[in-house]
C-alpha atoms as a PDB file:
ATOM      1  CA  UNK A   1     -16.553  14.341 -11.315  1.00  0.00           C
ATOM      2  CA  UNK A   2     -15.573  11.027 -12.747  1.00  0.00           C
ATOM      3  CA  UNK A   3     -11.738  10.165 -13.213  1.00  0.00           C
ATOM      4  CA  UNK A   4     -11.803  10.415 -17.230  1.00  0.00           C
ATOM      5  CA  UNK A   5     -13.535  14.158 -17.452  1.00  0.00           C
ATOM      6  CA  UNK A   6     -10.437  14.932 -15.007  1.00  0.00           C
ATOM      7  CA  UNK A   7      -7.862  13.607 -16.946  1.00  0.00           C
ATOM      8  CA  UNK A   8      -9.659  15.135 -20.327  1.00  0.00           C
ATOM      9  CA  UNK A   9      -9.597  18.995 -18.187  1.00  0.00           C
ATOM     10  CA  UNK A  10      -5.966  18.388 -17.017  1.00  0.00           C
ATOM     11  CA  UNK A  11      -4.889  17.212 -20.984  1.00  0.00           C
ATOM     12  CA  UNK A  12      -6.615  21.284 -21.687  1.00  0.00           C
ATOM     13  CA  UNK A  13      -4.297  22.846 -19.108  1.00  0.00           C
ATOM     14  CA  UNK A  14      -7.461  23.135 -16.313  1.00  0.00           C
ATOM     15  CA  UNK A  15      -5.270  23.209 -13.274  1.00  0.00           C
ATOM     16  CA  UNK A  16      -8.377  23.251 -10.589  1.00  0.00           C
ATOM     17  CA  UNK A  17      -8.909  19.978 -12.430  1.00  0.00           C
ATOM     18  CA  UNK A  18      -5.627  18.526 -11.236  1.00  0.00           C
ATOM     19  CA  UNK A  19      -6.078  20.146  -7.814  1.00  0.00           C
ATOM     20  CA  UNK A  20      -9.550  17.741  -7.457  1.00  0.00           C
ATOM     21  CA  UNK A  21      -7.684  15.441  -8.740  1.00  0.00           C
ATOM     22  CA  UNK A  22      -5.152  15.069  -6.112  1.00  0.00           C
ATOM     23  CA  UNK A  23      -7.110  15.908  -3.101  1.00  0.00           C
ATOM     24  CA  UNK A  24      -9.322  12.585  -4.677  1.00  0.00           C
ATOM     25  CA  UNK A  25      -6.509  10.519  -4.511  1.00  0.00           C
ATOM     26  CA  UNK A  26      -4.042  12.225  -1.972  1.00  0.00           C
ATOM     27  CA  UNK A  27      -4.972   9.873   1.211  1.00  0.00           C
ATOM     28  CA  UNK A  28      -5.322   6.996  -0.452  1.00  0.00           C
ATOM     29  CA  UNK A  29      -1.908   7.317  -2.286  1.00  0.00           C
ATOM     30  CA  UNK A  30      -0.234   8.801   0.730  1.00  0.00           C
ATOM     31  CA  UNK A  31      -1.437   5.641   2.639  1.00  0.00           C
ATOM     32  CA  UNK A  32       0.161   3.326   0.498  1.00  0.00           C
ATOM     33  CA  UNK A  33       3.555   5.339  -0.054  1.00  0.00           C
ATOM     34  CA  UNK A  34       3.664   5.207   4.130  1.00  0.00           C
ATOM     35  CA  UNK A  35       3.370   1.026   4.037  1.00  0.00           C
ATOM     36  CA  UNK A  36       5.785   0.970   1.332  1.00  0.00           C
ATOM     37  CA  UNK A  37       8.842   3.358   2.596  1.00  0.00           C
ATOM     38  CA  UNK A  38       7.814   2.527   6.289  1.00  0.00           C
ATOM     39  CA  UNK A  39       8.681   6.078   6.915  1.00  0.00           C
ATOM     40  CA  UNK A  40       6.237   9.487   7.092  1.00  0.00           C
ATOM     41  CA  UNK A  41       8.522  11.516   5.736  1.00  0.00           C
ATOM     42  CA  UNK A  42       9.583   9.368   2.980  1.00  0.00           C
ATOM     43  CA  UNK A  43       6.028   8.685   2.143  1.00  0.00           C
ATOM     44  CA  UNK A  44       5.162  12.465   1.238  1.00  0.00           C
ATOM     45  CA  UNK A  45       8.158  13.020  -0.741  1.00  0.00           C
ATOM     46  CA  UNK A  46       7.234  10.133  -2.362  1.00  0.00           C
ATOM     47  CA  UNK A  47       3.541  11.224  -3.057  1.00  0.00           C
ATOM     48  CA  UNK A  48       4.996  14.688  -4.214  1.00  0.00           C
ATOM     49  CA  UNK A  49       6.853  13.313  -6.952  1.00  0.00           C
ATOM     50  CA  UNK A  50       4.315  10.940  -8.024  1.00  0.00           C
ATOM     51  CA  UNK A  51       1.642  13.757  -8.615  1.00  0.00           C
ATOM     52  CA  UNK A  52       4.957  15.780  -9.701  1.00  0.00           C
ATOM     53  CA  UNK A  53       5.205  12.984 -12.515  1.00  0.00           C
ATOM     54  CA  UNK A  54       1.777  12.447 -13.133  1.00  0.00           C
ATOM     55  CA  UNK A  55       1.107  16.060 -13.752  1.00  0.00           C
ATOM     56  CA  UNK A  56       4.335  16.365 -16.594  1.00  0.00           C
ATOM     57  CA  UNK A  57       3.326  13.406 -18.426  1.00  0.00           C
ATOM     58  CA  UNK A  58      -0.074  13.111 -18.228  1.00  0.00           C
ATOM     59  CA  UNK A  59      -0.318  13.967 -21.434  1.00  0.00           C
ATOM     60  CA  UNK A  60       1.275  10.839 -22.774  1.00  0.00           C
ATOM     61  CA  UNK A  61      -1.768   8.585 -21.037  1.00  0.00           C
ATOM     62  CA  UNK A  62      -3.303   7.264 -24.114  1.00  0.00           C
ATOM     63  CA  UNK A  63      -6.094   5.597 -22.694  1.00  0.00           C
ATOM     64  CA  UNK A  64      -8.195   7.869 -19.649  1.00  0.00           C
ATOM     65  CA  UNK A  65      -9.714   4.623 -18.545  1.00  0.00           C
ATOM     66  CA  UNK A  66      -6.456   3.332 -17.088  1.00  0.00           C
ATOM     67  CA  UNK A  67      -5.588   6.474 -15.526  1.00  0.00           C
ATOM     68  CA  UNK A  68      -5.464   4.513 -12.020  1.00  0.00           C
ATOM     69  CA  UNK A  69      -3.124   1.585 -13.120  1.00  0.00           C
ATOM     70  CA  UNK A  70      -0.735   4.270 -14.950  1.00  0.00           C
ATOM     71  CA  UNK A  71      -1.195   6.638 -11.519  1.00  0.00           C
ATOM     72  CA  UNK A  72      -0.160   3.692  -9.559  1.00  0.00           C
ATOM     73  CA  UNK A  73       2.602   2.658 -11.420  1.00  0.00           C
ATOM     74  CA  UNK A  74       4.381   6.070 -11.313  1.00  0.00           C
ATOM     75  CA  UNK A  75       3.463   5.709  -7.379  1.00  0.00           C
ATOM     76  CA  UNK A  76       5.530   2.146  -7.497  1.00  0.00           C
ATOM     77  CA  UNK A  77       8.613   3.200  -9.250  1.00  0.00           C
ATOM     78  CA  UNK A  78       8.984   6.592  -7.004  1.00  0.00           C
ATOM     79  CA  UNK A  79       8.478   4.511  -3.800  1.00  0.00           C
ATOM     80  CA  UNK A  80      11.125   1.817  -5.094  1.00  0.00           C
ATOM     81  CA  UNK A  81      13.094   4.557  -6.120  1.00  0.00           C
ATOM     82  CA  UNK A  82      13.231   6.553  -3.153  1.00  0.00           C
ATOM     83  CA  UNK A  83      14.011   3.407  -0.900  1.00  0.00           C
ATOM     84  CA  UNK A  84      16.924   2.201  -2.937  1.00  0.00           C
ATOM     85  CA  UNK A  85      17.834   6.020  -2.189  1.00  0.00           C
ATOM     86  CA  UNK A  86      17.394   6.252   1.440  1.00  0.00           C
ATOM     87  CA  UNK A  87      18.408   2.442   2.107  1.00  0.00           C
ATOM     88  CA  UNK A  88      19.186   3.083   5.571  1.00  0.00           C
ATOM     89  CA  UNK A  89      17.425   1.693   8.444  1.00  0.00           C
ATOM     90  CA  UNK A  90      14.498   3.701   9.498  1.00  0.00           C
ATOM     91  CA  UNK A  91      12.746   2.666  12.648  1.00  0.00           C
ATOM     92  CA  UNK A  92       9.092   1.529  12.478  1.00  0.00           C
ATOM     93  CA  UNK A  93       6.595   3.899  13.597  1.00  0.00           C
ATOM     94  CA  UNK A  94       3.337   2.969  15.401  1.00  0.00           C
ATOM     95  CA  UNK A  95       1.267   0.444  13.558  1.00  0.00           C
ATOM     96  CA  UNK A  96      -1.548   2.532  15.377  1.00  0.00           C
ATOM     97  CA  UNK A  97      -0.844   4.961  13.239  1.00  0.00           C
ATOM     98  CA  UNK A  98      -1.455   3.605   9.976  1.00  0.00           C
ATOM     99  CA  UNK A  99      -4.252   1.596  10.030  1.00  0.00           C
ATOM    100  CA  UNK A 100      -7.917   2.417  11.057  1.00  0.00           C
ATOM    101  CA  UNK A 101      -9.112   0.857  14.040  1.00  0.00           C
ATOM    102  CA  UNK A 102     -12.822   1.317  15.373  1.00  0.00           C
ATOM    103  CA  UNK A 103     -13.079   1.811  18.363  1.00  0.00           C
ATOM    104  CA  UNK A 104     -13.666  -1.472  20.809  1.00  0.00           C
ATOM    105  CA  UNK A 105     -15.396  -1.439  23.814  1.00  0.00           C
ATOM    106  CA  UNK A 106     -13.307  -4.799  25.019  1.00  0.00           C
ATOM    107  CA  UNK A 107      -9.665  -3.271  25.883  1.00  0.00           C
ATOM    108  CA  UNK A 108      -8.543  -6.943  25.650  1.00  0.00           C
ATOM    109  CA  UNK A 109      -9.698  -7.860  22.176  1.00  0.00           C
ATOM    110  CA  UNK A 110      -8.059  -4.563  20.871  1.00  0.00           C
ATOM    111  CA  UNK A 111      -4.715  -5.024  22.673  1.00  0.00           C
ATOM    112  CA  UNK A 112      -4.664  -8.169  20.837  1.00  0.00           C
ATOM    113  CA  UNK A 113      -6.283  -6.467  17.777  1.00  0.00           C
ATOM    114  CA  UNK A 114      -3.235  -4.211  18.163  1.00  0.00           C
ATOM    115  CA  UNK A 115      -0.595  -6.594  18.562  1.00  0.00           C
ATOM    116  CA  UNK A 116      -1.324  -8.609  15.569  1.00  0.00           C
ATOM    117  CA  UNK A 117      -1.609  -5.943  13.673  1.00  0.00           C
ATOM    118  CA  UNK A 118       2.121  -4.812  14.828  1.00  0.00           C
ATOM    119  CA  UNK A 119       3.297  -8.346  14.296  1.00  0.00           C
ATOM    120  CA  UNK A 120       1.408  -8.470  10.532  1.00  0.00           C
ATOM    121  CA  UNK A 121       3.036  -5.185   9.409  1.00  0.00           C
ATOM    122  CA  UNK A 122       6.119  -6.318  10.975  1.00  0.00           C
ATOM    123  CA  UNK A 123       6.275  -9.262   8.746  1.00  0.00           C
ATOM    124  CA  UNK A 124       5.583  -7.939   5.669  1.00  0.00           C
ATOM    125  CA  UNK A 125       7.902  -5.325   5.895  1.00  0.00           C
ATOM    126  CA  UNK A 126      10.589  -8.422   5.799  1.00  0.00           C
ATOM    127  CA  UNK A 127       9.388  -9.438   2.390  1.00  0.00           C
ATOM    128  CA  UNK A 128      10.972  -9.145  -0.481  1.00  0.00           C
ATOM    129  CA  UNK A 129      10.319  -5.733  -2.388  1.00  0.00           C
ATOM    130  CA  UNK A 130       8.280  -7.171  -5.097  1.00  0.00           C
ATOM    131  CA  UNK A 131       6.246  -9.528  -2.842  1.00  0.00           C
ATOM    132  CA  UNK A 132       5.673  -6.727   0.239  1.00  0.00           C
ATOM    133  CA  UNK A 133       4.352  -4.341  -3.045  1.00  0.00           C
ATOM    134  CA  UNK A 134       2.024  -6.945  -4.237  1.00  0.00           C
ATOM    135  CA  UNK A 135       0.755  -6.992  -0.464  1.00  0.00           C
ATOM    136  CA  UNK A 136      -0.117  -4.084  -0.012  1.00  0.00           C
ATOM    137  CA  UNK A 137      -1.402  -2.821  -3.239  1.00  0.00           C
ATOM    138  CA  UNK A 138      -3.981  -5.804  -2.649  1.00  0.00           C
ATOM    139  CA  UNK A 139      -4.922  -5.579   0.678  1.00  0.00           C
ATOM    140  CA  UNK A 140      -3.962  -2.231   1.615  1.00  0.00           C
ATOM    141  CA  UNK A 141      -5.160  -0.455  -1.309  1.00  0.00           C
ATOM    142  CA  UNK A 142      -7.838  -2.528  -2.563  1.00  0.00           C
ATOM    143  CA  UNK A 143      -6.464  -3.338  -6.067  1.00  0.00           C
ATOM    144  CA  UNK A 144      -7.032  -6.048  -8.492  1.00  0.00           C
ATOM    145  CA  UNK A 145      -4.832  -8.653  -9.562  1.00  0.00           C
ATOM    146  CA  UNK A 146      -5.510  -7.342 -13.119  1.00  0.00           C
ATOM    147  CA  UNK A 147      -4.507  -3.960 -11.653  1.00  0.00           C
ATOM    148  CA  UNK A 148      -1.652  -4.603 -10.253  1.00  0.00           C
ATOM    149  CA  UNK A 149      -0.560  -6.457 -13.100  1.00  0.00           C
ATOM    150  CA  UNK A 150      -0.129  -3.663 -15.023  1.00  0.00           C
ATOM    151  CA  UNK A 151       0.982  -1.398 -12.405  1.00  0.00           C
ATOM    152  CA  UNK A 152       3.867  -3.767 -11.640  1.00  0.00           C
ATOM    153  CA  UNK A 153       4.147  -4.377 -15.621  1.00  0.00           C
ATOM    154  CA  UNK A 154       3.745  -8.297 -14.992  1.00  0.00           C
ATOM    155  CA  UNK A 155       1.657 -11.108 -16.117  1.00  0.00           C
ATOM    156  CA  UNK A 156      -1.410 -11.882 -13.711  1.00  0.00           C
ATOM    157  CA  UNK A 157      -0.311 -14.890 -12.825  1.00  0.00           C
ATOM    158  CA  UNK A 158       3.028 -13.854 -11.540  1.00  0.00           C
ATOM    159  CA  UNK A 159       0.537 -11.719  -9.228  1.00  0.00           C
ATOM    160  CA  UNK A 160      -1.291 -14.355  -8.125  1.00  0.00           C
ATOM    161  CA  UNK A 161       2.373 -16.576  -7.186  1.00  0.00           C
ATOM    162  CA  UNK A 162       3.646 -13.224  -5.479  1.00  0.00           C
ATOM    163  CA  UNK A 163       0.462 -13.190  -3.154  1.00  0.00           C
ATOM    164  CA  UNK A 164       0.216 -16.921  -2.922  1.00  0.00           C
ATOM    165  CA  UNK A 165       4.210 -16.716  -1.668  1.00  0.00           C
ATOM    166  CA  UNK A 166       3.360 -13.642   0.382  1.00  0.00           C
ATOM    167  CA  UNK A 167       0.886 -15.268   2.435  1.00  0.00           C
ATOM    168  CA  UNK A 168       2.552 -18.500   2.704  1.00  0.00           C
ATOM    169  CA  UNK A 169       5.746 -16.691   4.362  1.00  0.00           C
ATOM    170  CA  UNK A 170       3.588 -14.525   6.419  1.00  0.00           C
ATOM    171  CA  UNK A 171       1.434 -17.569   7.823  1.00  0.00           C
ATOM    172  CA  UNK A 172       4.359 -19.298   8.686  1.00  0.00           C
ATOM    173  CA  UNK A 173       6.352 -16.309   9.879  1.00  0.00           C
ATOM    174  CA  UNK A 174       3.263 -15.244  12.368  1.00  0.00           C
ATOM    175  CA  UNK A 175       2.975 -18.868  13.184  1.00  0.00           C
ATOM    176  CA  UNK A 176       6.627 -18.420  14.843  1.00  0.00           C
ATOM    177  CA  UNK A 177       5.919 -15.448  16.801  1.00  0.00           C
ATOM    178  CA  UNK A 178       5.195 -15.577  20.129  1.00  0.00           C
ATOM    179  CA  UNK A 179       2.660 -13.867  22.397  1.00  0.00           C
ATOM    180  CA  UNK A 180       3.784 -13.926  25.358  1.00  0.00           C
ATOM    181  CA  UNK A 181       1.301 -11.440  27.085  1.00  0.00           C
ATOM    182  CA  UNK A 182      -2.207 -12.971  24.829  1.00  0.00           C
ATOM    183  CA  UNK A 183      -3.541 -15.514  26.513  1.00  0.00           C
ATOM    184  CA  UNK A 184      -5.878 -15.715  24.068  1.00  0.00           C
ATOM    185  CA  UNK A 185      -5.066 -18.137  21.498  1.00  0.00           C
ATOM    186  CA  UNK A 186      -7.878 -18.837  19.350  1.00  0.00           C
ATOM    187  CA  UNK A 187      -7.837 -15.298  18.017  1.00  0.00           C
ATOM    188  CA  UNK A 188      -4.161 -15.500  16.293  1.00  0.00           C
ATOM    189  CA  UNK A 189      -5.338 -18.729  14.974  1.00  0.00           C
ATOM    190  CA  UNK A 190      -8.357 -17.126  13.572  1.00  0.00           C
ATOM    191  CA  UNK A 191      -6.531 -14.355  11.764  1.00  0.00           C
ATOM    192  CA  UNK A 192      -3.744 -16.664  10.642  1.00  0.00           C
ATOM    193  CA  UNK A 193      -6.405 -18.678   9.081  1.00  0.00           C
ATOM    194  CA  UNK A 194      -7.641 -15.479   7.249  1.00  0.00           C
ATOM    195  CA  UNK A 195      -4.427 -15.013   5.825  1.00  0.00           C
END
């Protein structure tokens, strides 16, 4: 069932319609709540109030077509919300954790697979608030500039500057780092490149 007959059954009170509606989006959201707060438990407080919030004022969407950007924008606010809360220091889990490797045959192209992907996550959660958001909602979670626009209730342009800054200082920041057990250097290079 597509995202607008959803949101038309949840306006009618059909609560098995809200129930698809969160197992649709319940990974995907709890996957971006996790890069955001940097913290498990944090993350699925934080998805519990956004469907908490989506489910009370769901009624005020005016538009079903921009169900998503709305969704996502409740999603932003509770995350921000809940770190300004917590704003302690919360160790980093396992970048193994969070992202989706395939398996690789070559032990020595995923150690370094691995490491980058420690050192990348480990960057970006040094940005600034607004640019780290921006990050992730783009690369992460596959959004739009035009989405996150109106998610983050700015022009598209500012977007585009927050990404362009984003990967500037994460470029330069990875260009820093060192390696010391990758002998390998052409790969960093590579994925710096890509950035």
């Amino acid at each position: 069932m597509d995202d607008i007959r959803l949101i038309l059954k949840i306006k009618d009170g059909d609560q098995d319609a809200f129930c698809t509606l969160v197992k649709k989006y319940q990974t995907q959201v709890l996957r971006t709540a996790y890069l955001i707060s940097n913290n498990r438990y944090t993350s699925e407080d934080i998805v519990q109030e956004t469907f908490v919030q989506c489910y009370l004022h769901i009624g005020k969407l005016k538009n079903p077509n921009q169900f998503k950007s709305w969704f996502y924008k409740i999603l932003i606010r509770t995350a921000w919300k809940q770190i300004k809360k917590d704003n302690c220091a919360i160790p980093t889990e396992s970048i193994i954790e969070k992202a989706d490797f395939e398996s690789i045959n070559d032990t020595l192209n995923c150690y370094i697979q691995n490491e980058f992907a420690e050192a990348v996550y480990a960057e970006i959660q040094q940005l600034e608030i607004k640019q780290k958001t921006v990050i992730l909602l783009y690369y992460y979670s596959g959004l739009n500039v035009k989405e996150i626009a109106k998610i983050m209730d700015c022009f598209e342009g500012t977007v585009k500057s927050r990404l362009f800054t984003a990967r500037k200082n994460l470029k330069q920041n990875l260009k820093d780092l060192q390696f010391e057990n990758v002998k390998e250097g052409k790969y960093f290079d590579e994925k710096l490149n890509s950035i």
